[in-house]
N, C-alpha and C. Protein backbone atom coordinates (compact mmCIF):
# COMPACT_ATOMS: atom_id res chain seq x y z
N UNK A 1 -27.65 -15.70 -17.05
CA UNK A 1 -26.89 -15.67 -15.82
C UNK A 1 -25.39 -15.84 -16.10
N UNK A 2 -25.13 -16.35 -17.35
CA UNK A 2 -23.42 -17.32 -17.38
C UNK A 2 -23.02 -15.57 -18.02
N UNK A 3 -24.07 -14.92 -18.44
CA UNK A 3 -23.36 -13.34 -19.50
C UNK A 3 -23.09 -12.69 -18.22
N UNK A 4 -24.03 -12.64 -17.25
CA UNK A 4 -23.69 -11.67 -16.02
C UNK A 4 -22.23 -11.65 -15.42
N UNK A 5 -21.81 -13.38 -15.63
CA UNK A 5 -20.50 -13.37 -14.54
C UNK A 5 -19.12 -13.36 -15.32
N UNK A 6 -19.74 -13.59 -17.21
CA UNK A 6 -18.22 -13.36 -17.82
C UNK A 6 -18.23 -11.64 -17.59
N UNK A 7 -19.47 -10.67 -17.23
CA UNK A 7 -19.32 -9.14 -17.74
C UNK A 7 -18.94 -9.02 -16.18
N UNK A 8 -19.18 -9.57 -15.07
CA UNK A 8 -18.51 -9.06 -14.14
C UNK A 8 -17.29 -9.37 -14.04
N UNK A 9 -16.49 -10.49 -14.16
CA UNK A 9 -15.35 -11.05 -14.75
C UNK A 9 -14.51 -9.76 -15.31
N UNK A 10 -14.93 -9.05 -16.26
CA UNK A 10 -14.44 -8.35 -17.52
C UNK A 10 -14.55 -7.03 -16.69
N UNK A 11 -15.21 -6.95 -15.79
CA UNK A 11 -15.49 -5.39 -15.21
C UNK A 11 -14.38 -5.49 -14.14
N UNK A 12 -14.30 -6.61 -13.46
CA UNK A 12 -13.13 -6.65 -12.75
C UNK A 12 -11.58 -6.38 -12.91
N UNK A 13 -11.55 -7.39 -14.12
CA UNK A 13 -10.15 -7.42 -14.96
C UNK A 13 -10.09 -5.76 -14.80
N UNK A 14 -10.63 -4.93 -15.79
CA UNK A 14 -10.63 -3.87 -16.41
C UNK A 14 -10.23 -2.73 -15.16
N UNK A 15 -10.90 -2.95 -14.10
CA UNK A 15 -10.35 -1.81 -12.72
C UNK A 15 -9.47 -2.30 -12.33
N UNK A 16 -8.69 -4.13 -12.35
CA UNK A 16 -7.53 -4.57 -11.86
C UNK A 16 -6.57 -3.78 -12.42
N UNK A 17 -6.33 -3.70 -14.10
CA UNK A 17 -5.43 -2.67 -14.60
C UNK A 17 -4.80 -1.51 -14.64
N UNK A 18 -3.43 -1.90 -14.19
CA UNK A 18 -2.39 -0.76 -13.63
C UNK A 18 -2.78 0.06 -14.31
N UNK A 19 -2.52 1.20 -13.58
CA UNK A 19 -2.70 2.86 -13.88
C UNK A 19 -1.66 3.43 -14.18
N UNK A 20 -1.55 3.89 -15.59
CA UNK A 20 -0.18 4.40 -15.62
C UNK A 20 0.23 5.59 -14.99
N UNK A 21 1.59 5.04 -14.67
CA UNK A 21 2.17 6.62 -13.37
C UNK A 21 3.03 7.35 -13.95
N UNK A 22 3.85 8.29 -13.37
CA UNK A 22 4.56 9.21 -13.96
C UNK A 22 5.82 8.11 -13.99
N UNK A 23 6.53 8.60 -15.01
CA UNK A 23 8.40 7.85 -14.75
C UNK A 23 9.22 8.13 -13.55
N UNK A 24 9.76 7.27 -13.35
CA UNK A 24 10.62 7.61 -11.93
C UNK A 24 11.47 8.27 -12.58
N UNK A 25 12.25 9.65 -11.62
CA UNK A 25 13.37 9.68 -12.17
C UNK A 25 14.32 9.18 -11.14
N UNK A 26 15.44 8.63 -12.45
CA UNK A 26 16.75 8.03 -11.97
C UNK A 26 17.54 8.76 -11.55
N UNK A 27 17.86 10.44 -10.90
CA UNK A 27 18.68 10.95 -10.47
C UNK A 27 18.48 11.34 -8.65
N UNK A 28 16.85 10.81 -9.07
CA UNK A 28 16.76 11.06 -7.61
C UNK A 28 15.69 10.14 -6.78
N UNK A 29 14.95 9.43 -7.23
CA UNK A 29 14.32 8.16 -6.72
C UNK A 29 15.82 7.90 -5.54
N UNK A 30 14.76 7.20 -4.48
CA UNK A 30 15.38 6.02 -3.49
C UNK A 30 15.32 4.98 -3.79
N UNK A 31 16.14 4.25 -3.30
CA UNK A 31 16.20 2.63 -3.81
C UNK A 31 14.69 1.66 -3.74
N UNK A 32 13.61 2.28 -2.43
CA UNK A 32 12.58 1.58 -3.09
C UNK A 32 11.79 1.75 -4.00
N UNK A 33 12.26 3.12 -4.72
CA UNK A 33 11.08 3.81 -5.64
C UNK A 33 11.38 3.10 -6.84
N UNK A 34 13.14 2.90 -6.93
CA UNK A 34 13.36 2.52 -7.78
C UNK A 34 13.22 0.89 -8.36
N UNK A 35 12.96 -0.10 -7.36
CA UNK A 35 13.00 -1.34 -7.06
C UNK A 35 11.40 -1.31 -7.89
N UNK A 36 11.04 -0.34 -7.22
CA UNK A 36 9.25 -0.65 -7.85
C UNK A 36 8.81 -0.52 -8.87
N UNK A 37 9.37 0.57 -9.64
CA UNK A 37 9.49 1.28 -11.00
C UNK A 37 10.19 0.67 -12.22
N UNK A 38 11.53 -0.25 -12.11
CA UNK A 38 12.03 -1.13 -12.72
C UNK A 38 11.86 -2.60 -12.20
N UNK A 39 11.26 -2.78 -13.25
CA UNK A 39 11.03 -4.66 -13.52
C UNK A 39 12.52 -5.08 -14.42
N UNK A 40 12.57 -6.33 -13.04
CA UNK A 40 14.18 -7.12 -13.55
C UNK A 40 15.06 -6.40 -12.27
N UNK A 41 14.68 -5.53 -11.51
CA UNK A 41 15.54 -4.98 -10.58
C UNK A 41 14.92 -4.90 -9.25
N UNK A 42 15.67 -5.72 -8.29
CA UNK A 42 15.06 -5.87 -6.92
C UNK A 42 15.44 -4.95 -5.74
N UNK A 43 15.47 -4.88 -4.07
CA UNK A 43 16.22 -4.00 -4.04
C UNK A 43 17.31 -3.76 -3.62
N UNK A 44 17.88 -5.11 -3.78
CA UNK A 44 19.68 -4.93 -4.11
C UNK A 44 20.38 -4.18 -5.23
N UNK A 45 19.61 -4.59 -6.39
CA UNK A 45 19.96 -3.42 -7.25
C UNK A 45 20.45 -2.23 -7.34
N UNK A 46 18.89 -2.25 -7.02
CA UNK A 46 18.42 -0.75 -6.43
C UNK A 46 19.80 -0.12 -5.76
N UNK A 47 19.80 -0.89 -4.41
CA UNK A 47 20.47 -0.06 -3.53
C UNK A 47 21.98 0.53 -4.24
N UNK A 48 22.51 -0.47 -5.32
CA UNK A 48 23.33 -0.26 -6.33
C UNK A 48 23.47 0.67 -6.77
N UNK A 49 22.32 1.36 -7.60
CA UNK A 49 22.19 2.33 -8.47
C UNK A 49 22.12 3.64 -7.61
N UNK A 50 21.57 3.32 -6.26
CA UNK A 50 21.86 5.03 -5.57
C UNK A 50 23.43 5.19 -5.41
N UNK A 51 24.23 4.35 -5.14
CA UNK A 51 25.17 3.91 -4.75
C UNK A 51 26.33 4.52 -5.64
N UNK A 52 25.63 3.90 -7.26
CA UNK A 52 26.66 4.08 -8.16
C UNK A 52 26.31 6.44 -7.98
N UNK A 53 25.10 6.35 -8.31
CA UNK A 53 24.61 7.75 -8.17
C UNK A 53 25.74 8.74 -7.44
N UNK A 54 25.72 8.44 -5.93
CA UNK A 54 26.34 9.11 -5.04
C UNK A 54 27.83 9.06 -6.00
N UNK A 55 28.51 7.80 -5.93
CA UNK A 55 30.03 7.98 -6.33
C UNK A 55 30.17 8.64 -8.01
N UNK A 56 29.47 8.78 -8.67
CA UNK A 56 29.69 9.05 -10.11
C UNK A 56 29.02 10.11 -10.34
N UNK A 57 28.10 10.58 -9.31
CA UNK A 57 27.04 12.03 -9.98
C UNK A 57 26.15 11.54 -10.94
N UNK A 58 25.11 12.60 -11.02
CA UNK A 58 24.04 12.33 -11.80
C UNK A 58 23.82 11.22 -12.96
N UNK A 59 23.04 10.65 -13.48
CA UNK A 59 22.92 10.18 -14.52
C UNK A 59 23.19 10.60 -15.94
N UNK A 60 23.79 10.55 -16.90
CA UNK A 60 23.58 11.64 -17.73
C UNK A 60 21.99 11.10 -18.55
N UNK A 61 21.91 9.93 -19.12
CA UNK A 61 20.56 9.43 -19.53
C UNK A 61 20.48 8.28 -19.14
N UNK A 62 19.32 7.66 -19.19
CA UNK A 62 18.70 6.11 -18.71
C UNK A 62 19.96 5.09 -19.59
N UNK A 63 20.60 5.17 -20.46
CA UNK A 63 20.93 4.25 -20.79
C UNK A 63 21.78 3.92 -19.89
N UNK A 64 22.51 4.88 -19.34
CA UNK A 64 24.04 4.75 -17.98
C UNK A 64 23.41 3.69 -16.94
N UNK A 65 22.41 3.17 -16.70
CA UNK A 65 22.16 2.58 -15.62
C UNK A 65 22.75 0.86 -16.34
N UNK A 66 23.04 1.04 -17.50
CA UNK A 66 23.86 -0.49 -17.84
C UNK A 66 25.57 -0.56 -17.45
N UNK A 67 25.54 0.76 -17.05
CA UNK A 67 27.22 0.86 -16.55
C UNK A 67 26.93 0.04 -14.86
N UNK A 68 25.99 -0.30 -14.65
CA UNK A 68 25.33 -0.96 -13.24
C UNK A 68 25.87 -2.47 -13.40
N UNK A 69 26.62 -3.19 -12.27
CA UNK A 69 26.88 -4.69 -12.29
C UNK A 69 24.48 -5.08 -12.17
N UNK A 70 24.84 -6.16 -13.41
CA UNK A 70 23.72 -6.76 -12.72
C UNK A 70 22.95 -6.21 -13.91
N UNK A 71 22.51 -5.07 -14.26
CA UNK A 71 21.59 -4.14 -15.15
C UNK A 71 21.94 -4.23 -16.56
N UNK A 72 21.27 -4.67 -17.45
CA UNK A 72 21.75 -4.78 -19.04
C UNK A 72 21.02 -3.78 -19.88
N UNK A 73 21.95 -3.81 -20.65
CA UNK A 73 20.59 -2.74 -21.75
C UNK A 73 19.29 -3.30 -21.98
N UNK A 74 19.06 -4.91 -22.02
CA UNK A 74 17.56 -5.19 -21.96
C UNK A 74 16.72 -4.94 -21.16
N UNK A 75 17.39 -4.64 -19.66
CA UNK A 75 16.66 -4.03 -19.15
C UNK A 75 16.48 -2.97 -18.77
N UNK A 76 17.41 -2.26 -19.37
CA UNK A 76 17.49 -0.64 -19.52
C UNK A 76 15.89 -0.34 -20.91
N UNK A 77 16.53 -1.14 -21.50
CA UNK A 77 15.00 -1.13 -22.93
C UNK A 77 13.69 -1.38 -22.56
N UNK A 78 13.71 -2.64 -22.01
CA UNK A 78 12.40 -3.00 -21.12
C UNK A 78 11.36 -1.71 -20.18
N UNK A 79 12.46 -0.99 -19.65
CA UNK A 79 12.17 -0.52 -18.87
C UNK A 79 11.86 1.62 -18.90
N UNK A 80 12.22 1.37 -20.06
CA UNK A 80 12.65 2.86 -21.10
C UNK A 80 11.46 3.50 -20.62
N UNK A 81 9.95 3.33 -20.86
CA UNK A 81 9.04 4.12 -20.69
C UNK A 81 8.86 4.48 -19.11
N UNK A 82 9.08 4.12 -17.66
CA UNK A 82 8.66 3.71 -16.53
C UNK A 82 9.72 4.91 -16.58
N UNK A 83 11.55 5.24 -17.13
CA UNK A 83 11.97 6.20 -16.42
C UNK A 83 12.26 7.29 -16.93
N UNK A 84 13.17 8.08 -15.97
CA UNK A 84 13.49 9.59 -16.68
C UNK A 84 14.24 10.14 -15.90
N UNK A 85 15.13 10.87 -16.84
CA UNK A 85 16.56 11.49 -15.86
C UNK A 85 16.25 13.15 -15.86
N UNK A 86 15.87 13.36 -14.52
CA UNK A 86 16.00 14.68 -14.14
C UNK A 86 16.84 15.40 -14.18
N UNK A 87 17.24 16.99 -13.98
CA UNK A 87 17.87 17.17 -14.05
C UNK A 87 18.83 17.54 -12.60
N UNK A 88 20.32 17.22 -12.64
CA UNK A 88 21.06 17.35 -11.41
C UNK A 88 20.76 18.17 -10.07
N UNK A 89 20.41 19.23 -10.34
CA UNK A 89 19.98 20.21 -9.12
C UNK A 89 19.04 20.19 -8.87
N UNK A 90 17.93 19.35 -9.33
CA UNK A 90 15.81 18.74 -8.56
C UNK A 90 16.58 18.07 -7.13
């Protein structure tokens, strides 16, 4: 009986586990897509980074989001696989 509830335990865990999604991209996500997609960034951030977007144009790559008050390259690194810079005219 104690094997039944560590394997249901373990069957649970196992469907709890995030599903990996596509990368956001950073040229055109909204501030909540983006809030959700980067860990370390809430959505003040966020609202930042559309912000900086609009006044500066496109991204050129993920690392530019450390030109962001608030955003560091650690969490530009942290966060490397989750994004992706589209290109300007999507």
């Amino acid at each position: 009986m104690h094997y039944l509830k560590w394997c249901y335990l373990a069957l649970v865990l196992l469907l709890a586990a995030p599903v990996s999604a596509e990368p956001v991209d950073i040229n055109s996500a909204d501030a909540a897509a983006l809030a959700d997609a980067i860990k370390g960034v809430g959505e003040r951030k966020a609202a930042l980074i559309v912000e900086y977007r609009k006044e500066h144009g496109p991204f050129a790559s993920i690392d530019d989001l450390a030109s962001i008050k608030g955003i560091g390259a650690g969490t530009v690194d942290r966060n490397r696989d989750n994004l992706m810079v589209g290109s300007p005219g999507r």
